[in-house]
N, C-alpha and C. Protein backbone atom coordinates (compact mmCIF):
# COMPACT_ATOMS: atom_id res chain seq x y z
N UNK A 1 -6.20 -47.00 2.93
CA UNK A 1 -6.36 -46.16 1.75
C UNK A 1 -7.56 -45.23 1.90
N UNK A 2 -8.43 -45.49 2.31
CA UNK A 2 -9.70 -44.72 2.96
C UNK A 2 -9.36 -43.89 3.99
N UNK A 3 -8.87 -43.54 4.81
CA UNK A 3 -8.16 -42.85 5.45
C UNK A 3 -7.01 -42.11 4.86
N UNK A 4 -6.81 -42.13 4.04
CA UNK A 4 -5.64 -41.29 3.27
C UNK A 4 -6.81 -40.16 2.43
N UNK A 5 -7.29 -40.94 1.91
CA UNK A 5 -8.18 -40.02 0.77
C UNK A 5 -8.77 -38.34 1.35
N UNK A 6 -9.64 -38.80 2.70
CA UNK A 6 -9.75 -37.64 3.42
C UNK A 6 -9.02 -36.30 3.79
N UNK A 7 -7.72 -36.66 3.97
CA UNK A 7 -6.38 -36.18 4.06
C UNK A 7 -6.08 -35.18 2.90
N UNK A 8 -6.16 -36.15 1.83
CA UNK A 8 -5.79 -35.38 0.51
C UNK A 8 -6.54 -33.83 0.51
N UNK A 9 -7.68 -34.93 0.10
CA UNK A 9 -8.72 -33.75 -0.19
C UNK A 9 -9.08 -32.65 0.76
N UNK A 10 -8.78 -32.96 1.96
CA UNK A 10 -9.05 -31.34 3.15
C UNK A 10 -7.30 -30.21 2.56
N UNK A 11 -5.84 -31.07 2.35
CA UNK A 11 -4.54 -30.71 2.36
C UNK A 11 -5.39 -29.75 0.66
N UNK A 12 -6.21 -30.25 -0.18
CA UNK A 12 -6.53 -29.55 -1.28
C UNK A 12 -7.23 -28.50 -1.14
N UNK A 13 -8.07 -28.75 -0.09
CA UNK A 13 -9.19 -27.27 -0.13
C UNK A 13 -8.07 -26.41 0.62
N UNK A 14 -7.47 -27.19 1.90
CA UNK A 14 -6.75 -26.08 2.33
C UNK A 14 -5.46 -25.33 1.91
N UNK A 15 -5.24 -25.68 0.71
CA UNK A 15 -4.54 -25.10 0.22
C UNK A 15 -4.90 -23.94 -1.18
N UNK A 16 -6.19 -24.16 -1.49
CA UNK A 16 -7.10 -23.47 -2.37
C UNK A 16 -7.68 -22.24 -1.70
N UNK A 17 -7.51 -22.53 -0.35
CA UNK A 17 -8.16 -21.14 0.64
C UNK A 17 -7.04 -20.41 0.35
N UNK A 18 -5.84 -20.54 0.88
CA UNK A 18 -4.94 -19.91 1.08
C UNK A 18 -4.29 -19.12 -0.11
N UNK A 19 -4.50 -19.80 -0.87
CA UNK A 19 -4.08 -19.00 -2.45
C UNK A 19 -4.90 -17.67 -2.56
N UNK A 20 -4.71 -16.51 -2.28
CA UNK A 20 -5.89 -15.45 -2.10
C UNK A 20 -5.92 -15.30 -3.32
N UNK A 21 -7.02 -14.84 -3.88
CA UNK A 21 -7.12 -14.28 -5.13
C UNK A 21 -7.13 -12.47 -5.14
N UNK A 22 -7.12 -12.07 -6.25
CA UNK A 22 -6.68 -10.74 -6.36
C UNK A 22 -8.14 -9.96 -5.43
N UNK A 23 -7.81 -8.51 -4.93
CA UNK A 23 -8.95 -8.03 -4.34
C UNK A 23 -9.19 -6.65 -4.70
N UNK A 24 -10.18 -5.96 -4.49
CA UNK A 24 -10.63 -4.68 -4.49
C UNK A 24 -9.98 -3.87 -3.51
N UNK A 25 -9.33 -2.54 -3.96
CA UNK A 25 -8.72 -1.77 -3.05
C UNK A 25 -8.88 -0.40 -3.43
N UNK A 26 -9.26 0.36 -2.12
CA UNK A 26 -9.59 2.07 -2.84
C UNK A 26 -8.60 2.61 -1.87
N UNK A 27 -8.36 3.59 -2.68
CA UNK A 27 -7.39 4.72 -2.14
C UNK A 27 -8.15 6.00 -2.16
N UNK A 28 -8.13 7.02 -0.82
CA UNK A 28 -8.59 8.29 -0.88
C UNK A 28 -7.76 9.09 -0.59
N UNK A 29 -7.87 10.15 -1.03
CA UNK A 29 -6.90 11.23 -0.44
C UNK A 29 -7.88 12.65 -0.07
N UNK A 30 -7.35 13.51 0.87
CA UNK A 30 -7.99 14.40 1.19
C UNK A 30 -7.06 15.75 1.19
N UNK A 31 -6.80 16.88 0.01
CA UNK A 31 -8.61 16.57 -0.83
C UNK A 31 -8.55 15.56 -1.77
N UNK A 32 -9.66 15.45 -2.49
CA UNK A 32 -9.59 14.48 -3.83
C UNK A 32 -8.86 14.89 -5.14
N UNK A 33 -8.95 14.14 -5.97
CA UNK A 33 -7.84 14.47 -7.37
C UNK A 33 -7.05 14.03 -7.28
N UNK A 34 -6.28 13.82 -6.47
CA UNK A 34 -5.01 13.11 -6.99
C UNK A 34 -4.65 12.17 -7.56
N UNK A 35 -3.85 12.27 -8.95
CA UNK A 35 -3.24 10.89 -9.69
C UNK A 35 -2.82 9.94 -8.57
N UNK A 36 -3.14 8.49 -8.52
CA UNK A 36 -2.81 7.28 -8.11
C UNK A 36 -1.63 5.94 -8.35
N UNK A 37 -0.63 6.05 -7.69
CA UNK A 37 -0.05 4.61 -8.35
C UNK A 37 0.56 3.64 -7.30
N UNK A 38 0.25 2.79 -7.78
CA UNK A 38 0.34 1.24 -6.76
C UNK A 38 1.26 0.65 -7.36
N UNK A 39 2.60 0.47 -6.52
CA UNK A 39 3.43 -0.37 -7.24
C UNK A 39 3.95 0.32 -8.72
N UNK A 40 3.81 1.62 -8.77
CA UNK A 40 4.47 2.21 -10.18
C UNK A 40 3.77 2.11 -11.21
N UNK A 41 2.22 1.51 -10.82
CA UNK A 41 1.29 1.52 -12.21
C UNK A 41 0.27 2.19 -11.74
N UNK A 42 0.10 3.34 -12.90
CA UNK A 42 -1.10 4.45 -12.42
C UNK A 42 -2.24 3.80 -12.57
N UNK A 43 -3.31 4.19 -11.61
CA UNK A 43 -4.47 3.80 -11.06
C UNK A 43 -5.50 4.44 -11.20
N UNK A 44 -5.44 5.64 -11.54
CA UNK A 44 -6.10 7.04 -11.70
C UNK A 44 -6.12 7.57 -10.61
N UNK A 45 -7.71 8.66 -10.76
CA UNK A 45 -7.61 9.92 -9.78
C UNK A 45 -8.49 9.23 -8.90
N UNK A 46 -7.99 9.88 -7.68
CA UNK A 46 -8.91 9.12 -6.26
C UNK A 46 -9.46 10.14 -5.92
N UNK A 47 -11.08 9.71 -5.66
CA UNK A 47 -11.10 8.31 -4.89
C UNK A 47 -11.12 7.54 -5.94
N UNK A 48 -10.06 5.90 -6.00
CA UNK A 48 -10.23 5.44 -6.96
C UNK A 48 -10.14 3.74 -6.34
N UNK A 49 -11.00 2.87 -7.18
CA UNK A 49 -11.01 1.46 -6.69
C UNK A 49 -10.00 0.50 -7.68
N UNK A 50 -9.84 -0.20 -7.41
CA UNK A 50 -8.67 -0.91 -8.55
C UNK A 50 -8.47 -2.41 -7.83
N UNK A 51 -8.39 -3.28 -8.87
CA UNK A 51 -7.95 -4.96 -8.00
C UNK A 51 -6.70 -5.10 -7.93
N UNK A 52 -6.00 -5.46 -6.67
CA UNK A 52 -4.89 -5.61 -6.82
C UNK A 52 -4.36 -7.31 -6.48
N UNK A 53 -3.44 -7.47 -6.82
CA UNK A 53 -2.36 -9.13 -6.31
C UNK A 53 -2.35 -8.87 -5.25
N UNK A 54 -2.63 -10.15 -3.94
CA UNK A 54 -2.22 -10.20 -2.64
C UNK A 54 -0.74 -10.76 -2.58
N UNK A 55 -0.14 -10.60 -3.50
CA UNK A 55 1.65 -11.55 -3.37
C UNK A 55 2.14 -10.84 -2.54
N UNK A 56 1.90 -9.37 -3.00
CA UNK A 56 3.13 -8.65 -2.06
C UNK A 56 2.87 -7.44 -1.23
N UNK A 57 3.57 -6.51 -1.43
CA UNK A 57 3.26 -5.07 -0.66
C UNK A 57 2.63 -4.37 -1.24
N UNK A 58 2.07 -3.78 -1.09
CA UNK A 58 1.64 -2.23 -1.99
C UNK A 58 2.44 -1.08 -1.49
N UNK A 59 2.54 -0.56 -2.67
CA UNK A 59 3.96 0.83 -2.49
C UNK A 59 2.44 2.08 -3.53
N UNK A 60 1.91 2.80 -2.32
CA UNK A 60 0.84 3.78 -2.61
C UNK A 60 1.33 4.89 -2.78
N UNK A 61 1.49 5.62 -3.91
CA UNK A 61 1.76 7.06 -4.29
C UNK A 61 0.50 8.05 -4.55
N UNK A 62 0.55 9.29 -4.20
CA UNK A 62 -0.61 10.14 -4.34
C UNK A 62 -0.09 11.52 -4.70
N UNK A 63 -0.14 11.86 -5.88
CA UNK A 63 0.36 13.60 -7.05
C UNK A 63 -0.88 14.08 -7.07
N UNK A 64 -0.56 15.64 -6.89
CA UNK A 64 -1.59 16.57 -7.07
C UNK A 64 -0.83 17.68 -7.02
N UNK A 65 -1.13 18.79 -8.10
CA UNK A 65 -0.34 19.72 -8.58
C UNK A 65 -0.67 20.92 -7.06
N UNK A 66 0.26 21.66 -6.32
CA UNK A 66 0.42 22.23 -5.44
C UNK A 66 0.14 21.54 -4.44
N UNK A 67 0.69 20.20 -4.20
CA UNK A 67 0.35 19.97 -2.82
C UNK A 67 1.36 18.55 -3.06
N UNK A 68 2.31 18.16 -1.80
CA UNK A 68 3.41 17.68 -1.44
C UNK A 68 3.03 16.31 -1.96
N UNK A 69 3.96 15.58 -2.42
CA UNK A 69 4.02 14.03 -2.80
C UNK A 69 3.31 12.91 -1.52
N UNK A 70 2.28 12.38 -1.18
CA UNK A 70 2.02 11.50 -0.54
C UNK A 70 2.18 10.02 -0.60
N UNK A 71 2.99 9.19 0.29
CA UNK A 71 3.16 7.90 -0.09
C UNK A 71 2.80 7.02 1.17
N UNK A 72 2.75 5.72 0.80
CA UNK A 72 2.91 4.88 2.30
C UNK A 72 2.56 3.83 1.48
N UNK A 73 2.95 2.88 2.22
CA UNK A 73 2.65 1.21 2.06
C UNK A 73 1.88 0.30 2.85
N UNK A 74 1.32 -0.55 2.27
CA UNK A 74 0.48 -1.59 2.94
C UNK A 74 0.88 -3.16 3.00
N UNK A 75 1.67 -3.67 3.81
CA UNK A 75 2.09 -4.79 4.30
C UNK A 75 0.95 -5.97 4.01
N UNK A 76 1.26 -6.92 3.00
CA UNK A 76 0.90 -8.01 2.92
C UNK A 76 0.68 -8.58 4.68
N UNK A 77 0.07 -10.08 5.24
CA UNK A 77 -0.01 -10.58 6.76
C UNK A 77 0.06 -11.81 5.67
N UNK A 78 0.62 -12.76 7.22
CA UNK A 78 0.86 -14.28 6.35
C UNK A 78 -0.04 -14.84 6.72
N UNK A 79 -0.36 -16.11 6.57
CA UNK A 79 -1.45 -16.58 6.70
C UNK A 79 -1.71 -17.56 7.59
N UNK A 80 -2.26 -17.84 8.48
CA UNK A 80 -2.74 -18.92 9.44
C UNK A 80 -1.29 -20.27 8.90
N UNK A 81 -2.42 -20.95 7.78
CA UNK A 81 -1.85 -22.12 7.59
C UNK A 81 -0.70 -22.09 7.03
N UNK A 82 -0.07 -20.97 6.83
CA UNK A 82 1.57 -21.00 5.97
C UNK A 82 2.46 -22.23 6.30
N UNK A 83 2.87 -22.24 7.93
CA UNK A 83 3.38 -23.32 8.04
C UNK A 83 3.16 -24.35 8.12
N UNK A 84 2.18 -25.18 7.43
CA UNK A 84 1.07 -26.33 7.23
C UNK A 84 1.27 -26.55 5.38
N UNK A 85 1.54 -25.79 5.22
CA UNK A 85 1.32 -25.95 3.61
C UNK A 85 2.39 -25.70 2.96
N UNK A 86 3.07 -24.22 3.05
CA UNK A 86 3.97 -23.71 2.07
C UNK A 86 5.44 -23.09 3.17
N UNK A 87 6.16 -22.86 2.68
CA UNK A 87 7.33 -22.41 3.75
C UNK A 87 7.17 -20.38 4.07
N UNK A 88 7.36 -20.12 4.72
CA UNK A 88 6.70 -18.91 5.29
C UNK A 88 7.01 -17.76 4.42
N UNK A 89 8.06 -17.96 2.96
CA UNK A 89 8.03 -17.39 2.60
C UNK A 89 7.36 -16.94 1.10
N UNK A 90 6.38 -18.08 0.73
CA UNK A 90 5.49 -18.13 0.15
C UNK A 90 4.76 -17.05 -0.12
N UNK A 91 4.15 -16.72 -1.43
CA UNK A 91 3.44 -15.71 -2.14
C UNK A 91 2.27 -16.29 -1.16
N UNK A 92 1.87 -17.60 -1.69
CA UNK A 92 0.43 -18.03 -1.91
C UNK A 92 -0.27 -18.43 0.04
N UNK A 93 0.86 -17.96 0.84
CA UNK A 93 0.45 -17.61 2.12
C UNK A 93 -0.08 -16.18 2.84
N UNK A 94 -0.05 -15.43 1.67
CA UNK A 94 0.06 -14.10 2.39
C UNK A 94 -1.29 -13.37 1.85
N UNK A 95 -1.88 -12.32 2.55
CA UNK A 95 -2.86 -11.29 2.06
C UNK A 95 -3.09 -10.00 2.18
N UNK A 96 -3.76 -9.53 1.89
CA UNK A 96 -3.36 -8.06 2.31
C UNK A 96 -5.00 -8.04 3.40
N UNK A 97 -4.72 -7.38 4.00
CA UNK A 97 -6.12 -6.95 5.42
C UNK A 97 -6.82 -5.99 5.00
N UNK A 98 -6.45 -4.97 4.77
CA UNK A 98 -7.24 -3.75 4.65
C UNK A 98 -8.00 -3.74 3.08
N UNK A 99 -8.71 -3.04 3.54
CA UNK A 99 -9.55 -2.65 1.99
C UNK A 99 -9.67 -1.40 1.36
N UNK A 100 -8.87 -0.38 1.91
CA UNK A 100 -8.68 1.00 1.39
C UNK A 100 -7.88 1.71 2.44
N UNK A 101 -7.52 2.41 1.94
CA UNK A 101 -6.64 3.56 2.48
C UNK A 101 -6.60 5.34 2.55
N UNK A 102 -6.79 5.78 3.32
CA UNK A 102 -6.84 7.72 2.55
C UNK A 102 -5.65 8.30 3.15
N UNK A 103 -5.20 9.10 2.40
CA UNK A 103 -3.49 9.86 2.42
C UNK A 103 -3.77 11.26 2.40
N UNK A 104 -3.43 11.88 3.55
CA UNK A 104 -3.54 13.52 3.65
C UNK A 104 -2.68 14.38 2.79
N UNK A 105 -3.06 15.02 1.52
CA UNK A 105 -1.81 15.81 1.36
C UNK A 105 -1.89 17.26 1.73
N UNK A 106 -0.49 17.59 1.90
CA UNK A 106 -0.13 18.93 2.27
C UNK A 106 0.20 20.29 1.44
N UNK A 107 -0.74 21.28 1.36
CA UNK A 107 -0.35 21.84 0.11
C UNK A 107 0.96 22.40 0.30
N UNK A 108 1.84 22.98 -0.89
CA UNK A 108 3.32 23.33 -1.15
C UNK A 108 2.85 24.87 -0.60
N UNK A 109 3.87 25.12 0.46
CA UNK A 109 4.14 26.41 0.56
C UNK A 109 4.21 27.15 -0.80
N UNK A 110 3.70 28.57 -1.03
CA UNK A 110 4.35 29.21 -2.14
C UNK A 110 5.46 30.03 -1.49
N UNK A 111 6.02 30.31 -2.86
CA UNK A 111 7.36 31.61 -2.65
C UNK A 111 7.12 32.47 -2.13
N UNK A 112 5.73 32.91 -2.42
CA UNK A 112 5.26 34.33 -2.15
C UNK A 112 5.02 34.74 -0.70
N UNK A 113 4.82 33.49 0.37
CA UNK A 113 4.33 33.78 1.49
C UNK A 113 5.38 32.86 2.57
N UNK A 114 6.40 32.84 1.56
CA UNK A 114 7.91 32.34 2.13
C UNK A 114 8.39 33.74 3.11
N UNK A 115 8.88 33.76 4.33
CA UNK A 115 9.36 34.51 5.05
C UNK A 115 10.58 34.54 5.63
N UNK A 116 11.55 34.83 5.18
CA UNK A 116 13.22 34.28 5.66
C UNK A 116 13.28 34.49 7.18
N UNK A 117 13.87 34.13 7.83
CA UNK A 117 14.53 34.48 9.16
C UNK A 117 15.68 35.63 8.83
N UNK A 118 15.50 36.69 9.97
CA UNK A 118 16.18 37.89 10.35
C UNK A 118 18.13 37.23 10.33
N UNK A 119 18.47 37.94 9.88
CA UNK A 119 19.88 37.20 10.57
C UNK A 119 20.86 38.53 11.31
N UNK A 120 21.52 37.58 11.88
CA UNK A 120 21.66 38.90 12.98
C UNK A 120 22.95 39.93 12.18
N UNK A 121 22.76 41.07 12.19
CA UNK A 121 23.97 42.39 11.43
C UNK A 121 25.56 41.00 11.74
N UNK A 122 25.95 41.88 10.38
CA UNK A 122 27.28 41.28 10.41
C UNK A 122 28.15 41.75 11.27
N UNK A 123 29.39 41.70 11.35
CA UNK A 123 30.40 42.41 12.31
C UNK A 123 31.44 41.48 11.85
N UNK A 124 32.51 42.77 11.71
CA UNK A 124 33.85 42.16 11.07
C UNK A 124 34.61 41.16 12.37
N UNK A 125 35.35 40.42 12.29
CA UNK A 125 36.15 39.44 13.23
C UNK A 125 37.37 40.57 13.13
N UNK A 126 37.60 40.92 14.96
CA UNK A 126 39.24 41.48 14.78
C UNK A 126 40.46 40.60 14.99
């Protein structure tokens, strides 16, 4: 029974590690201003810091009026002890790595400096 007890209590901490708790995450974009949303909930204007859940992915959106929609995602990593504790597809195995991110946006062509291609004279088919 003394030998069990030890057991418990390491199977407890190590399973208290692994549970990540929520973390700090900044998003930049270049240039700055742009509205923010993680997962479909706005975040504000970046550069902006915000805590997020390590359960899952982050799905990063970046709006700014004349300049192209920026997105990308950040992949949760599983965790060392996943298969020791929980089955691999476990929330409470996974975390996210990084601690910020910056997203280039591209400004929108205007109309005005739109330039068609030449096309070549018509000619009837005989």
């Amino acid at each position: 029974m003394k030998r069990i007890l030890p057991l418990v209590a390491a199977a407890a901490f190590l399973a208290s590690c692994q549970n990540m708790p929520p973390k700090d995450f900044t998003v930049h974009t270049k240039p700055e201003g742009a509205r923010i949303s993680i997962n479909g909930k706005d975040v504000g204007t970046s550069p902006v810091t915000t805590r997020v859940e390590q359960t899952g992915d982050l799905a990063i959106i970046a709006q700014k009026p004349g300049y192209e929609l920026a997105a990308t995602s950040i992949a949760t990593k599983q965790g060392k002890l996943r298969s020791f504790l929980w089955t691999k597809w476990s929330s409470k195995a996974q975390y996210i790595q990084e601690d910020e991110v910056t997203l280039p946006l591209r400004p929108i062509v205007a109309p005005q400096d739109y330039k068609p291609a030449e096309l070549p004279p018509f000619q009837m088919p005989r």
